[in-house]
Protein backbone atom coordinates (compact mmCIF):
# COMPACT_ATOMS: atom_id res chain seq x y z
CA UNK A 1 9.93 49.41 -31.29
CA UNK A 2 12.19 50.38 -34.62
CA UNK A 3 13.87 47.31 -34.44
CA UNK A 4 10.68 44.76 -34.16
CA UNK A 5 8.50 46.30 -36.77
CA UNK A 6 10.68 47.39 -39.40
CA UNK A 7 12.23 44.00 -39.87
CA UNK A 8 8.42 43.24 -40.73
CA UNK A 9 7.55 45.87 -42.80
CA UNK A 10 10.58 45.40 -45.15
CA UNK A 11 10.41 41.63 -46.15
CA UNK A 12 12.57 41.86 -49.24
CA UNK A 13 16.41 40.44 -49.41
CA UNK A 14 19.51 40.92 -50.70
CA UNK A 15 20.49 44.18 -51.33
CA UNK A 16 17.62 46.11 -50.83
CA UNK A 17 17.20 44.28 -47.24
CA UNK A 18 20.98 45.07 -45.93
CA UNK A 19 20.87 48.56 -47.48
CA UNK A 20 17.15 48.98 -45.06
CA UNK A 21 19.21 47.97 -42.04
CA UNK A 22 21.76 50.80 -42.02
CA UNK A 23 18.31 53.07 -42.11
CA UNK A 24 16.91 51.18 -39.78
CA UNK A 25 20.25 51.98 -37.40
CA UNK A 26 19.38 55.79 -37.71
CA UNK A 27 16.03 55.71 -37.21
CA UNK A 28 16.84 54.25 -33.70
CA UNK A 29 19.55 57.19 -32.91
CA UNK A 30 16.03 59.44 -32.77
CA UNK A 31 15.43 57.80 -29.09
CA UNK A 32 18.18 60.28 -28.42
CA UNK A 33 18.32 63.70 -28.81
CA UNK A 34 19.33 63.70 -32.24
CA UNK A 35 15.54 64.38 -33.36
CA UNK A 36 15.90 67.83 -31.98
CA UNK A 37 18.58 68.41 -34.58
CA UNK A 38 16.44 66.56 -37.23
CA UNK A 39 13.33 68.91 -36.20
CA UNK A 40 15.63 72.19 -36.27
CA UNK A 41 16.71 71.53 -39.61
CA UNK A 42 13.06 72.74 -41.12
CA UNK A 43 12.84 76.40 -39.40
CA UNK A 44 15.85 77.25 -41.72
CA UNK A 45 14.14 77.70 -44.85
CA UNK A 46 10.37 78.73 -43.10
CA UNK A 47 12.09 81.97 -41.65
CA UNK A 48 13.45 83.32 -44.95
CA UNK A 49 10.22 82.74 -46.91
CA UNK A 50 8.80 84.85 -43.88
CA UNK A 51 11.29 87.46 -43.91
CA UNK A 52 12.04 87.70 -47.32
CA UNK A 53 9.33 86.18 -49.26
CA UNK A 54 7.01 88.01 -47.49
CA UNK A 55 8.60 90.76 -45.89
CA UNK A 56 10.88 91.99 -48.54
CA UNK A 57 8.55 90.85 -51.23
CA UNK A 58 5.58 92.90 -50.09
CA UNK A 59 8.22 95.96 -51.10
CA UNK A 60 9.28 94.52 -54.39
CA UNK A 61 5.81 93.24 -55.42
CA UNK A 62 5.35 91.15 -58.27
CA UNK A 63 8.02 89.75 -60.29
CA UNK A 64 8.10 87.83 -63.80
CA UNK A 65 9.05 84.64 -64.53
CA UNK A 66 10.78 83.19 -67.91
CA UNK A 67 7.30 82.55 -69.42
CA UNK A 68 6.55 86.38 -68.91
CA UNK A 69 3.76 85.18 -66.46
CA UNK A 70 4.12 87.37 -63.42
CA UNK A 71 3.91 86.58 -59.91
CA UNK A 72 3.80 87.89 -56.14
CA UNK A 73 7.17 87.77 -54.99
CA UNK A 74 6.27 85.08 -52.40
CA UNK A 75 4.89 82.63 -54.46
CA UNK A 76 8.42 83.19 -56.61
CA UNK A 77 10.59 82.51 -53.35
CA UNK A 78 8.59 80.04 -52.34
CA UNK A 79 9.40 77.12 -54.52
CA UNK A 80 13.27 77.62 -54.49
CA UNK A 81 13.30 77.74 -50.33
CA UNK A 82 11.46 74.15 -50.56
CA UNK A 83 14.34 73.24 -53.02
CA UNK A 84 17.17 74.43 -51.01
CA UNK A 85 15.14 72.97 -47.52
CA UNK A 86 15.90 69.59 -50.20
CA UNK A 87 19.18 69.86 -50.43
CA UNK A 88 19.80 71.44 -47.23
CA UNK A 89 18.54 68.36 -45.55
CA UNK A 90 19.95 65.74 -47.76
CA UNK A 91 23.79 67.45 -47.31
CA UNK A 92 23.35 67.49 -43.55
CA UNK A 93 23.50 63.54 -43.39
CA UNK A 94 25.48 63.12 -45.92
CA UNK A 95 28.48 65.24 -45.50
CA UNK A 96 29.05 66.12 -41.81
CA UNK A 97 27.06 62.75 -40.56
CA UNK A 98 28.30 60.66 -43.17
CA UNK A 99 31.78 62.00 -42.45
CA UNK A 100 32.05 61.64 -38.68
CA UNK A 101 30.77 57.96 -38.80
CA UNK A 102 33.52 56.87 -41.96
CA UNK A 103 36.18 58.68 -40.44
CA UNK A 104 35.93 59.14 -36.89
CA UNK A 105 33.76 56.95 -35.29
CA UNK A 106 34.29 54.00 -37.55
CA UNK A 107 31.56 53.03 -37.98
CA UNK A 108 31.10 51.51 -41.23
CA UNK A 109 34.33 49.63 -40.45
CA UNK A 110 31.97 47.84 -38.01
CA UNK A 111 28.81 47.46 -40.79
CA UNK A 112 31.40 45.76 -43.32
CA UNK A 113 32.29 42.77 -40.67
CA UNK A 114 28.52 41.65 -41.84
CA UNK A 115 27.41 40.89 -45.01
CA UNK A 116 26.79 44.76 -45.69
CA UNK A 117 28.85 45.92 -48.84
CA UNK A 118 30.16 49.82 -49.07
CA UNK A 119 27.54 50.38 -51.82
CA UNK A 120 24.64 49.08 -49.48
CA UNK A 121 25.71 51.64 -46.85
CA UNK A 122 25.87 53.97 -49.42
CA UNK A 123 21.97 53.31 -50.35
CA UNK A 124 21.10 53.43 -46.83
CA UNK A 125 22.55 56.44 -45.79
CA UNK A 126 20.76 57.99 -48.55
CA UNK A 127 17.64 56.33 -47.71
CA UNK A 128 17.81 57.97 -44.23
CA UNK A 129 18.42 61.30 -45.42
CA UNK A 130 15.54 61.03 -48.01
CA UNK A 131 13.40 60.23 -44.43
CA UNK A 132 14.86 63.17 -43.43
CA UNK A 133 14.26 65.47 -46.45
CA UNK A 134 10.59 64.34 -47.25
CA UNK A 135 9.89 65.37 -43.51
CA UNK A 136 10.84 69.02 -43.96
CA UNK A 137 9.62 68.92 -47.33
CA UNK A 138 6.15 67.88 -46.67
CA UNK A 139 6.06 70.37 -43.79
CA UNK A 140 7.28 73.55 -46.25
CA UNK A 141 4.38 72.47 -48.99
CA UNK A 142 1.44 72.31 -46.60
CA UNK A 143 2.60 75.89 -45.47
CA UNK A 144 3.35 76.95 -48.84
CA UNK A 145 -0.72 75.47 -49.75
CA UNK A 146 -2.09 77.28 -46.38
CA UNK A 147 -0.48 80.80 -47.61
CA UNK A 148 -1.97 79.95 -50.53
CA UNK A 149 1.09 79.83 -52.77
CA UNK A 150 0.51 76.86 -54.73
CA UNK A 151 -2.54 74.95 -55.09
CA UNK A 152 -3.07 71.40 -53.04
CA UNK A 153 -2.99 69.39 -56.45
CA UNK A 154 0.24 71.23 -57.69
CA UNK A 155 1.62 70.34 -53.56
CA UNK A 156 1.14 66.87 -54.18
CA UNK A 157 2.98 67.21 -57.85
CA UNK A 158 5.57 68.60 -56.00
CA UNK A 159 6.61 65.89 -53.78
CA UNK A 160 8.56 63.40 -56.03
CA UNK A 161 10.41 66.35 -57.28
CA UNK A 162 12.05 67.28 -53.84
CA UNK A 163 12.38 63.67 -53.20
CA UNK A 164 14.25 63.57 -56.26
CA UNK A 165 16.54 66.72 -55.33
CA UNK A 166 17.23 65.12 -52.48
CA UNK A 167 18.65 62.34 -53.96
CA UNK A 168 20.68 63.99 -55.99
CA UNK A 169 22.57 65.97 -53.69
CA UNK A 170 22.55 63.03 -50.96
CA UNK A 171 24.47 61.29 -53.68
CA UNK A 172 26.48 64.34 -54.65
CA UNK A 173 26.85 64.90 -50.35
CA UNK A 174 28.20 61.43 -50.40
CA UNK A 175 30.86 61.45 -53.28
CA UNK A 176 32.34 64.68 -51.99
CA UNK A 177 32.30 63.30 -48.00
CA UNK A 178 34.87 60.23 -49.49
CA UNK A 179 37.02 62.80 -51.01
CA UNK A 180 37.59 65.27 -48.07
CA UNK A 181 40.23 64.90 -45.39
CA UNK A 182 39.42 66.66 -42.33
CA UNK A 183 36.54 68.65 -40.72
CA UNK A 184 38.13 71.75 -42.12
CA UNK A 185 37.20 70.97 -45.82
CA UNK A 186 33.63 71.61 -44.51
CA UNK A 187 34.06 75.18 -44.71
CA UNK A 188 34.43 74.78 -48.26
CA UNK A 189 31.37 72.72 -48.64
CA UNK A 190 29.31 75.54 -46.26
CA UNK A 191 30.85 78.18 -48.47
CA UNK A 192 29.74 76.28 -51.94
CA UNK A 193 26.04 75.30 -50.23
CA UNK A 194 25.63 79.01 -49.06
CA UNK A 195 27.04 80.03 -52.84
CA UNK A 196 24.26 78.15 -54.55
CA UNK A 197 21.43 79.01 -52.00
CA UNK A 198 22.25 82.84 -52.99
CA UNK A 199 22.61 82.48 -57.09
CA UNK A 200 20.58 79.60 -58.00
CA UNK A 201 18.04 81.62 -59.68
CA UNK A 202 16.28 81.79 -55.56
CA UNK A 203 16.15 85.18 -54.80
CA UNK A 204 16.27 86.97 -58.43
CA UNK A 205 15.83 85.35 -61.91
CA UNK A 206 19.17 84.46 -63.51
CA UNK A 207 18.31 86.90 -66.45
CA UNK A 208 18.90 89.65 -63.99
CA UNK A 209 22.86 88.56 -64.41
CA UNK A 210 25.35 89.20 -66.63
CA UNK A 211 24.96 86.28 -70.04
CA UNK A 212 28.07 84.46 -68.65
CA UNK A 213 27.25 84.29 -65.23
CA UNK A 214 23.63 83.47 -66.15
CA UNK A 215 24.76 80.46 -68.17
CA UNK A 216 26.87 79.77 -65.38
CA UNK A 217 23.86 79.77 -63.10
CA UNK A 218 21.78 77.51 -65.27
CA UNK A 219 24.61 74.40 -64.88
CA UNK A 220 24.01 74.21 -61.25
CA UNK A 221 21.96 71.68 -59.67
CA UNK A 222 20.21 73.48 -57.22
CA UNK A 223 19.37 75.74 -60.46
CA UNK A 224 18.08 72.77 -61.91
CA UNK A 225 16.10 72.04 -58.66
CA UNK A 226 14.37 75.25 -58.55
CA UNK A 227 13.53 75.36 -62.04
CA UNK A 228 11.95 71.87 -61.72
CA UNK A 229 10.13 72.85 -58.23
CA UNK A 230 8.86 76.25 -59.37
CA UNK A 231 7.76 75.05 -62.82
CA UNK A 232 5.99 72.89 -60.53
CA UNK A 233 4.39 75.10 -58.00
CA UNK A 234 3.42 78.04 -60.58
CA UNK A 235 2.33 75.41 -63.32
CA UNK A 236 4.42 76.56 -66.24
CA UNK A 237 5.84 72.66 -66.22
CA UNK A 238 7.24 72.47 -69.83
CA UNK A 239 9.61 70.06 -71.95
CA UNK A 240 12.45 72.07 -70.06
CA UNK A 241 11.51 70.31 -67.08
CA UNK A 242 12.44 67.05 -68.60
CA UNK A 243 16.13 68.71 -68.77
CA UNK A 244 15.61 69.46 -65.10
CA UNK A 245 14.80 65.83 -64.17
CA UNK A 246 17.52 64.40 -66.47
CA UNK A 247 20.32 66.42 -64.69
CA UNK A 248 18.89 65.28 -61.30
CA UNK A 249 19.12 61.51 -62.40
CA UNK A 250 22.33 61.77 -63.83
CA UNK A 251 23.81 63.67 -60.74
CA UNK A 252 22.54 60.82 -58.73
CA UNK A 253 23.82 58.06 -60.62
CA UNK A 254 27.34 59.84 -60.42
CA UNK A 255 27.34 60.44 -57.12
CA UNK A 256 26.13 56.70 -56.21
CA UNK A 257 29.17 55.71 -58.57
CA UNK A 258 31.79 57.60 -56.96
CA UNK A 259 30.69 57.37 -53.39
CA UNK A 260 30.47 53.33 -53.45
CA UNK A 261 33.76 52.90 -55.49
CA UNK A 262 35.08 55.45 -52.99
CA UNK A 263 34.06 53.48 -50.16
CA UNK A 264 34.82 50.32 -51.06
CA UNK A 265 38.71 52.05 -51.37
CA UNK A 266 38.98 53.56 -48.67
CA UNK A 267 37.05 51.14 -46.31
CA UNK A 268 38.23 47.43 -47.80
CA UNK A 269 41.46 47.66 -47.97
């Protein structure tokens, strides 16, 4: 079914049309049961805004944020567990996915005997974990509208901006995943992933740090992604957001750099 209608629905060439093709290969892999790992993927994030947006924030209460405009604590944790469901999402094709098939399973080895170039896989990897992100995404948001911690207008704001995280890190998942060597280097990524989730600003404001590690903090991307998404959610958007957005883009464009010149090392040779 994948294979007749998508050809159809995408009728553009050239890049954009071989890039759509590696997609289109991993939207067919969810006839197997790979969508059950795609699905389990969005309880992550749902269970801690339960258990600790809601059941540790009813005993902390309300909390400020860097406008002085104060908040329930839900509404606070909210925003930064549909940010880190982003990136969350986007790293899980990217690195351990994107890994297994370049390395291991050699697959991309295969794509290049086409007319597919590295930097076209590159795009359509991404594209298929953007597929993937903007599924949990949109899920989180309509829950985070039905508790009635954002507004439906401010949800639908909200969207590009966790397409946008995704990106990013999907880019940033990518450039790292060329640089590794084995499966044991993903301990290191896990470590750094579970380092930002905790002190990116998610749980706590980073003014409730130390100034160094607070500016420290702030350079992060997933930082920048919650500052973007909450702004966002709480509408308190301001010309700091722009910052937020500008990182994002230019996190992407690195990553995109580094992962296709990467490739095109590692896999033309």
């Amino acid at each position: 079914m994948v294979t007749l209608v998508l050809p159809r629905l995408i009728s553009f060439e050239g890049t954009g049309r071989r890039a759509a093709s590696v997609t289109e290969r991993n939207i067919a892999t969810l006839r197997s049961a790979y969508w059950l790992v795609v699905v389990s993927g969005f309880f992550e994030p749902v269970l801690y805004l339960f258990s600790i947006g809601v059941g540790v924030g009813g005993l902390i209460g309300d909390i400020a944020l860097p406008g002085g405009r104060v908040v329930p604590y839900a509404e606070f944790v909210a925003p930064a567990m549909l940010a880190a469901s982003a990136m969350s999402g986007a790293l899980s094709e990217t690195t351990f996915s994107f890994f297994g098939k370049m390395k291991f399973v050699r697959l991309y080895e295969a794509i290049l005997a086409t007319p597919v170039r590295p930097i076209e896989i590159a795009l359509g990897e991404l594209a298929w974990a953007m597929i993937r992100g903007v599924l949990y995404s949109a899920a989180f948001v309509v829950i985070m509208a039905l508790m009635d911690l954002t507004t439906w207008a401010r949800a639908l704001v909200m969207m590009p901006a966790t397409f946008l995280v995704g990106l990013a890190f999907g880019a940033l998942g990518m450039a790292v995943s060329t640089v590794i060597r084995s499966w044991q280097d993903f301990d290191l990524i896990a470590a750094g992933q579970f380092a930002l989730f905790l002190f990116s600003g998610t749980f706590v404001p980073p003014t409730a740090y130390p100034e160094a590690v607070r500016w420290l903090i702030e350079a992060t991307p997933l930082y920048r992604s919650v500052d973007l998404i909450r702004a966002l959610s709480t509408g308190t958007a301001g010309w700091m957001q722009l910052l937020d957005v500008l990182y994002l883009l230019v996190l992407l464009a690195i990553g995109l750099t580094v992962a296709g010149r990467r490739m095109a090392k590692l896999l033309c040779k």
